[in-house]
Protein backbone atom coordinates (compact mmCIF):
# COMPACT_ATOMS: atom_id res chain seq x y z
CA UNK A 1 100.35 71.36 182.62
CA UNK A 2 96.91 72.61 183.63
CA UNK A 3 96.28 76.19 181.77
CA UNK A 4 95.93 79.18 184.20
CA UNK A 5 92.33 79.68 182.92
CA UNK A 6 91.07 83.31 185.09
CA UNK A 7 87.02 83.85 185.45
CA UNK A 8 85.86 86.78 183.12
CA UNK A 9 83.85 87.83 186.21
CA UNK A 10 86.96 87.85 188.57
CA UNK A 11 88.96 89.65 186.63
CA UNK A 12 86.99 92.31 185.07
CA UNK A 13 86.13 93.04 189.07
CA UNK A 14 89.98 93.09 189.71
CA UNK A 15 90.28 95.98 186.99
CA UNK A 16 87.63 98.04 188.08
CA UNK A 17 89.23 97.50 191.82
CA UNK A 18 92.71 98.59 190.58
CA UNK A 19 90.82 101.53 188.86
CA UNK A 20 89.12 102.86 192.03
CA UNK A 21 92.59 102.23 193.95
CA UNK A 22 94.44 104.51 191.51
CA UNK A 23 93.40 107.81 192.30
CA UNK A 24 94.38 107.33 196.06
CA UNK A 25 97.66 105.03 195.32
CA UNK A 26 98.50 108.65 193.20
CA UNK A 27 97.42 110.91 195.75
CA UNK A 28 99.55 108.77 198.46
CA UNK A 29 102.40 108.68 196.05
CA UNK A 30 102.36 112.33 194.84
CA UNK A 31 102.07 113.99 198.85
CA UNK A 32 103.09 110.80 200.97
CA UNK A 33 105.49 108.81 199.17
CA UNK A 34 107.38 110.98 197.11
CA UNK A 35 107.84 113.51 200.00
CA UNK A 36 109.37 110.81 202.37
CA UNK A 37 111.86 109.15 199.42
CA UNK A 38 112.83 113.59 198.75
CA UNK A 39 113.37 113.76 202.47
CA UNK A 40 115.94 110.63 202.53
CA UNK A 41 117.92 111.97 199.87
CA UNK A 42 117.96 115.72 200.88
CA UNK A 43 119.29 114.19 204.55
CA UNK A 44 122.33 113.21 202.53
CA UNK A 45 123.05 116.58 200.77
CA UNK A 46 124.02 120.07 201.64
CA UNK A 47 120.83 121.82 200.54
CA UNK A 48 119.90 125.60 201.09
CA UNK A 49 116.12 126.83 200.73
CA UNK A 50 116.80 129.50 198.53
CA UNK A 51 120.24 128.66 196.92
CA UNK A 52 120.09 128.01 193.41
CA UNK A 53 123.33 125.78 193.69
CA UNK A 54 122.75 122.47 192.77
CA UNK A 55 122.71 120.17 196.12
CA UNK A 56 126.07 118.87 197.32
CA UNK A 57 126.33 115.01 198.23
CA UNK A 58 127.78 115.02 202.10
CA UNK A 59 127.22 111.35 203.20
CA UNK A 60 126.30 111.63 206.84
CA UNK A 61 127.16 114.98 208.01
CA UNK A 62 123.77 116.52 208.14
CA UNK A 63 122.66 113.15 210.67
CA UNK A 64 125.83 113.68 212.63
CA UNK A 65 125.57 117.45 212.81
CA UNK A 66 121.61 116.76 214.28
CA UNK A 67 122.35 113.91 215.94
CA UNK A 68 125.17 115.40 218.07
CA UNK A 69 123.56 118.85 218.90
CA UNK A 70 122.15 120.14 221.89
CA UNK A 71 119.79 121.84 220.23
CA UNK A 72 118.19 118.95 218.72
CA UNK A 73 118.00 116.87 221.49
CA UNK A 74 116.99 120.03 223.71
CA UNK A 75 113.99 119.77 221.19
CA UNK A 76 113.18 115.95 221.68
CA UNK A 77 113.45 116.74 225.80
CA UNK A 78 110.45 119.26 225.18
CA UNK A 79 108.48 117.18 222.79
CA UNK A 80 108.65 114.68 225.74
CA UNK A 81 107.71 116.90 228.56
CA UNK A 82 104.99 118.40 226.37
CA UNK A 83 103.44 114.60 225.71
CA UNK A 84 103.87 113.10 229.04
CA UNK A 85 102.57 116.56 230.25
CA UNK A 86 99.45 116.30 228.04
CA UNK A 87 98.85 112.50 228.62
CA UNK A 88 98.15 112.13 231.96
CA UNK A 89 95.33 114.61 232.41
CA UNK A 90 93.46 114.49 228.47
CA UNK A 91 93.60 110.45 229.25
CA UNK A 92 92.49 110.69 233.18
CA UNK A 93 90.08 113.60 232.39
CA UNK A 94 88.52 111.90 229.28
CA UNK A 95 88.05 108.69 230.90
CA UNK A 96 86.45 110.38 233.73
CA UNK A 97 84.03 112.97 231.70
CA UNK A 98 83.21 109.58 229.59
CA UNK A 99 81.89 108.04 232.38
CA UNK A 100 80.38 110.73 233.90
CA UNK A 101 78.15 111.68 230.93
CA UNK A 102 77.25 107.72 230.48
CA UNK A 103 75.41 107.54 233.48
CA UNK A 104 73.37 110.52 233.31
CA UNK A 105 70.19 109.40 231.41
CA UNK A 106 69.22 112.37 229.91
CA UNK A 107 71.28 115.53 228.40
CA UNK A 108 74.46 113.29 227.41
CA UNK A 109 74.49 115.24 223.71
CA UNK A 110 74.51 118.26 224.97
CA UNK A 111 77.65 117.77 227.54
CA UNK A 112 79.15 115.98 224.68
CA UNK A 113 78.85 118.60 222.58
CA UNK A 114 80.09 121.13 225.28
CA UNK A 115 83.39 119.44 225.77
CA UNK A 116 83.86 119.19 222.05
CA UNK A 117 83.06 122.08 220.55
CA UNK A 118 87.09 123.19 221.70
CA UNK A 119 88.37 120.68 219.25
CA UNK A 120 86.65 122.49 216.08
CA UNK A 121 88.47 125.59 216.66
CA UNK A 122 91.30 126.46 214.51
CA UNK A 123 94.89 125.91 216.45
CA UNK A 124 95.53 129.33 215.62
CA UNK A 125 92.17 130.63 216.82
CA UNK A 126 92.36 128.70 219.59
CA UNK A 127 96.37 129.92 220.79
CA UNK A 128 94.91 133.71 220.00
CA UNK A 129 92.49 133.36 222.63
CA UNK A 130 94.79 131.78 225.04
CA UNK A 131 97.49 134.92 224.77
CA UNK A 132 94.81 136.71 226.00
CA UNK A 133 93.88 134.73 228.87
CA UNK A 134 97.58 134.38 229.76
CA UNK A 135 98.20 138.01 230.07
CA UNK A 136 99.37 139.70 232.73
CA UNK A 137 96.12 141.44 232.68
CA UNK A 138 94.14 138.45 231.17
CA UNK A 139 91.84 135.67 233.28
CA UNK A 140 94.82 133.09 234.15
CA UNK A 141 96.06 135.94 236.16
CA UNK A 142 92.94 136.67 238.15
CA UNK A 143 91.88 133.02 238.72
CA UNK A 144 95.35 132.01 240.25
CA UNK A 145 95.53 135.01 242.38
CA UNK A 146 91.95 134.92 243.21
CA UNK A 147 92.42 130.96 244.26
CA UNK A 148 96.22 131.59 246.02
CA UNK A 149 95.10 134.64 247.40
CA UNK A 150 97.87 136.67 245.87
CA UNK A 151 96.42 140.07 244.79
CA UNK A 152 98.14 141.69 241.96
CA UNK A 153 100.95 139.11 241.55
CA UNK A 154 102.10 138.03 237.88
CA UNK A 155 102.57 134.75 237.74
CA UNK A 156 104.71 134.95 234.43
CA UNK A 157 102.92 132.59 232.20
CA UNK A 158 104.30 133.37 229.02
CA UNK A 159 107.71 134.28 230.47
CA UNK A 160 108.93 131.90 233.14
CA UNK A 161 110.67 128.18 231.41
CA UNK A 162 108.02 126.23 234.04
CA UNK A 163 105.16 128.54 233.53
CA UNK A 164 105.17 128.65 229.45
CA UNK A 165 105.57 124.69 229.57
CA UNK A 166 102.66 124.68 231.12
CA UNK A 167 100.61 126.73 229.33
CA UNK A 168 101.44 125.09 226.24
CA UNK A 169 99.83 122.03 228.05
CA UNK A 170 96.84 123.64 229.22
CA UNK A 171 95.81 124.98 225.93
CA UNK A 172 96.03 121.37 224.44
CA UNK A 173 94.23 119.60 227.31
CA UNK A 174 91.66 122.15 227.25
CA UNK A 175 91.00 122.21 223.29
CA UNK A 176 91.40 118.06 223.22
CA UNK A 177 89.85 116.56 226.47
CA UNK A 178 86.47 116.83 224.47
CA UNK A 179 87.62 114.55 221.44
CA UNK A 180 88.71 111.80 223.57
CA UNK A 181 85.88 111.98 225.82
CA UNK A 182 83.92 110.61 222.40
CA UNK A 183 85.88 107.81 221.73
CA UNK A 184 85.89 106.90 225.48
CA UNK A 185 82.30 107.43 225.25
CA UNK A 186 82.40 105.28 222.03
CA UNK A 187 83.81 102.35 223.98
CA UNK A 188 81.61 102.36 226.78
CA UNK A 189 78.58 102.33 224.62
CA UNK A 190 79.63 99.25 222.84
CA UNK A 191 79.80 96.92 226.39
CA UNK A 192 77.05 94.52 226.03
CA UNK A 193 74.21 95.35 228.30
CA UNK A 194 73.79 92.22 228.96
CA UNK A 195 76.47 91.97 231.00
CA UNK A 196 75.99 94.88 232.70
CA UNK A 197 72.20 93.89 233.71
CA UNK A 198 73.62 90.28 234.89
CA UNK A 199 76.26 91.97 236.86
CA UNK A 200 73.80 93.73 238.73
CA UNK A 201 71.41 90.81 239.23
CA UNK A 202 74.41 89.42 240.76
CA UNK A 203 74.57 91.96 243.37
CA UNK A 204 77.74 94.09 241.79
CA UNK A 205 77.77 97.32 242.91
CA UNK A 206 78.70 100.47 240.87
CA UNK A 207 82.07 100.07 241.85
CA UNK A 208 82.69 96.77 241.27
CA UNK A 209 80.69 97.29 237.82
CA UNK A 210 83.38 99.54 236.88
CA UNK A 211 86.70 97.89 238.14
CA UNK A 212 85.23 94.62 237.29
CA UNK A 213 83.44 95.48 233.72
CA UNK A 214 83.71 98.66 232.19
CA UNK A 215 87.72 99.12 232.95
CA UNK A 216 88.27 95.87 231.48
CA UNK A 217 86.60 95.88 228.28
CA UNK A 218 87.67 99.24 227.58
CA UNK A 219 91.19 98.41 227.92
CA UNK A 220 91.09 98.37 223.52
CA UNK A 221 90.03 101.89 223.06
CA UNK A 222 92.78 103.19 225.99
CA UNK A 223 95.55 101.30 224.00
CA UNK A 224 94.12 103.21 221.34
CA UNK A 225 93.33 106.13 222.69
CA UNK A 226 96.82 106.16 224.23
CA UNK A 227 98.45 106.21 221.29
CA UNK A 228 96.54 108.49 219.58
CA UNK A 229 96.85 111.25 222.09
CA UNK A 230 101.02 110.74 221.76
CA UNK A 231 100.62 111.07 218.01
CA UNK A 232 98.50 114.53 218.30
CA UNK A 233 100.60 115.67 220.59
CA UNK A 234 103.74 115.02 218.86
CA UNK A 235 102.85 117.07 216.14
CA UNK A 236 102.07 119.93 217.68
CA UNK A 237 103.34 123.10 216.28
CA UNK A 238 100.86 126.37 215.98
CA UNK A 239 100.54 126.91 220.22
CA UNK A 240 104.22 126.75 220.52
CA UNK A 241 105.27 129.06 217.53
CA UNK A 242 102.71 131.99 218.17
CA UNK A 243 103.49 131.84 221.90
CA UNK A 244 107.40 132.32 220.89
CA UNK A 245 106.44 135.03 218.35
CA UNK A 246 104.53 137.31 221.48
CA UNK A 247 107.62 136.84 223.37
CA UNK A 248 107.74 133.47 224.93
CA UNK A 249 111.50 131.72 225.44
CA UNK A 250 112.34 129.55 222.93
CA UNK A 251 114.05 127.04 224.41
CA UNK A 252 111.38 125.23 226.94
CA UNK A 253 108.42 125.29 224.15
CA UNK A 254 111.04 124.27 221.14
CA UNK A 255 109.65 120.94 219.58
CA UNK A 256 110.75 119.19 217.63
CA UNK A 257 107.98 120.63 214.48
CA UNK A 258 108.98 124.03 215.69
CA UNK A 259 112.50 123.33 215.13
CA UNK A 260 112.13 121.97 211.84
CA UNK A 261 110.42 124.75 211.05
CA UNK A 262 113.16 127.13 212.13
CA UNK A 263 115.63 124.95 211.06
CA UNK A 264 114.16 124.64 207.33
CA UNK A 265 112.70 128.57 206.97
CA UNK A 266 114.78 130.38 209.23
CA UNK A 267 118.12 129.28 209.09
CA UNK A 268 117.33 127.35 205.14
CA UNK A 269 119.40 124.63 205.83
CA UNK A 270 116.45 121.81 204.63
CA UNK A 271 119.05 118.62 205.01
CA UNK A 272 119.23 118.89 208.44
CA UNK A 273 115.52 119.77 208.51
CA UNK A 274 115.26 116.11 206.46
CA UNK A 275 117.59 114.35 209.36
CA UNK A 276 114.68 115.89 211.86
CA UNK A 277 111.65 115.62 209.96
CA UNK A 278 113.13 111.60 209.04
CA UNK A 279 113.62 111.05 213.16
CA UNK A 280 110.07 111.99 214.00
CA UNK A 281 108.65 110.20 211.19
CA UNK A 282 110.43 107.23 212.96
CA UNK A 283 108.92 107.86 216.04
CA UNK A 284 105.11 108.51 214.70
CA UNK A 285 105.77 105.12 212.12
CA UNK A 286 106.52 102.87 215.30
CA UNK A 287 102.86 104.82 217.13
CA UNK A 288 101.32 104.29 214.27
CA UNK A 289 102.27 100.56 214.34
CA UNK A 290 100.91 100.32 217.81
CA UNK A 291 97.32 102.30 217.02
CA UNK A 292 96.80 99.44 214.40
CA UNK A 293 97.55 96.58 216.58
CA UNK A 294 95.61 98.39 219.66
CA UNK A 295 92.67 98.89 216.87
CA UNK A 296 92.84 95.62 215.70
CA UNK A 297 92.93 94.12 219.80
CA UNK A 298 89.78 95.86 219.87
CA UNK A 299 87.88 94.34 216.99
CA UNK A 300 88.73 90.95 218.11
CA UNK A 301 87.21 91.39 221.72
CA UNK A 302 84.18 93.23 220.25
């Protein structure tokens, strides 16, 4: 038998490789990992926040209990409505705003810049503005009366199931239109010019150059983008919970965060907080699967 003789070189670089590695494999481990692995077990186990008891071994009570709630699923039904409600226009209005700025020639920093700057707010900062502009009193008020031509009316934004849905959605459109409009804007600049200039030697028009082209190629970054915006989205938690604490109902604006939130702090009952928090990590695993394969679509038709 041949001896497994290993280059010196080779594997002094694999140590020095393991040793850069280790400080992020322990990070992952310490605040990824472990928390996942705790989660799994506390699903299975009676477990109070602030009970000094030990934990008591139920089996699969806590995933029935969840899984057979209204509650819960009244909480996966807003997640849902909240997504689908944010998708259509941050995805439409991106796209469109991407475009848009493109083909100007000059100023395209500084309309980037003005749809982003929303996106480096604070959540918090940016929900505490919105209770003000949702007021009865406030500018949401005055714009939709001013545009229906209802004088004095309130519309109820914070208080009617339909209306506080929506606001929800507003406030996330408006604080995360800008951040997709860069990675829109991202995509378009990497089409080849080349093909855009022979396109047009051709004859194309600026229609055809974008149903023909531009929509095509970028067809990687709106997988990606896609995905993305159902990840953000799913993980939403500050608009809902300081719109409930001024007064909002509960019910239409209950995520699925906000309920493990509630479920975990408020009522302490952290196992079926784990059978939640285990669900949506299901659910943000499988869109996390797809952002890698949409990513990795994209580098092969770059």
């Amino acid at each position: 038998m041949m001896e497994d003789r290993r280059n010196p070189l080779e594997t002094k670089r694999n140590r020095w490789g393991w040793i850069f590695v280790a400080p992020g494999i322990l990070f992952f481990s310490a605040f990824s990992l472990y928390p996942i692995l705790y989660a799994i077990w506390t699903s299975f186990h009676n477990k109070k926040l602030l009970s000094l008891k030990p934990p008591k071994f139920i089996g699969l009570q806590n995933w029935i209990s969840v899984l057979s709630s209204q509650d819960f699923w009244n909480s996966v039904r807003a997640s849902a409505v909240f997504c689908v409600g944010v998708f259509v226009p941050v995805f439409l209005g991106s796209l469109l705003f991407a475009l848009l700025i493109s083909s100007r020639k000059k100023g395209k920093r500084f309309y980037q810049m003005a749809l982003y700057s929303p996106a480096i707010l604070s959540s918090v900062v940016t929900a505490s503005v919105w209770l003000l502009i949702f007021d009865p009193r406030g500018l949401a008020n005055q714009f939709l009366n001013t545009l229906l031509g209802t004088p004095g009316i309130d519309h109820k934004w914070l208080a009617d199931a339909a209306m506080v849905q929506l606001s929800t959605i507003l406030v996330y459109v408006w604080k995360q239109i800008g951040y997709y409009t860069i990675l829109f804007g991202t995509g378009i600049g990497k089409i080849p010019s080349s093909v855009v200039e022979a396109s047009m030697i051709d004859g194309a028009n600026s229609w055809q150059r974008l149903t023909r082209i531009t929509l095509p190629l970028l067809r990687p970054t709106m997988a990606l983008v896609s995905v993305m915006i159902f990840i953000s989205s799913l993980k939403t938690f500050s608009t809902q919970y300081l719109f409930n604490q001024h007064g909002a109902p509960l019910a239409p604006i209950n995520v699925l965060t906000l309920n493990i939130y509630r479920t975990a702090l408020s009522d302490q009952n952290l196992g079926k907080a784990s059978v939640m928090s285990l669900f949506l990590f299901f659910i943000l695993l499988v869109l996390s699967w797809l952002q890698v394969k949409a990513g990795g679509q994209g580098e092969e038709l770059e």
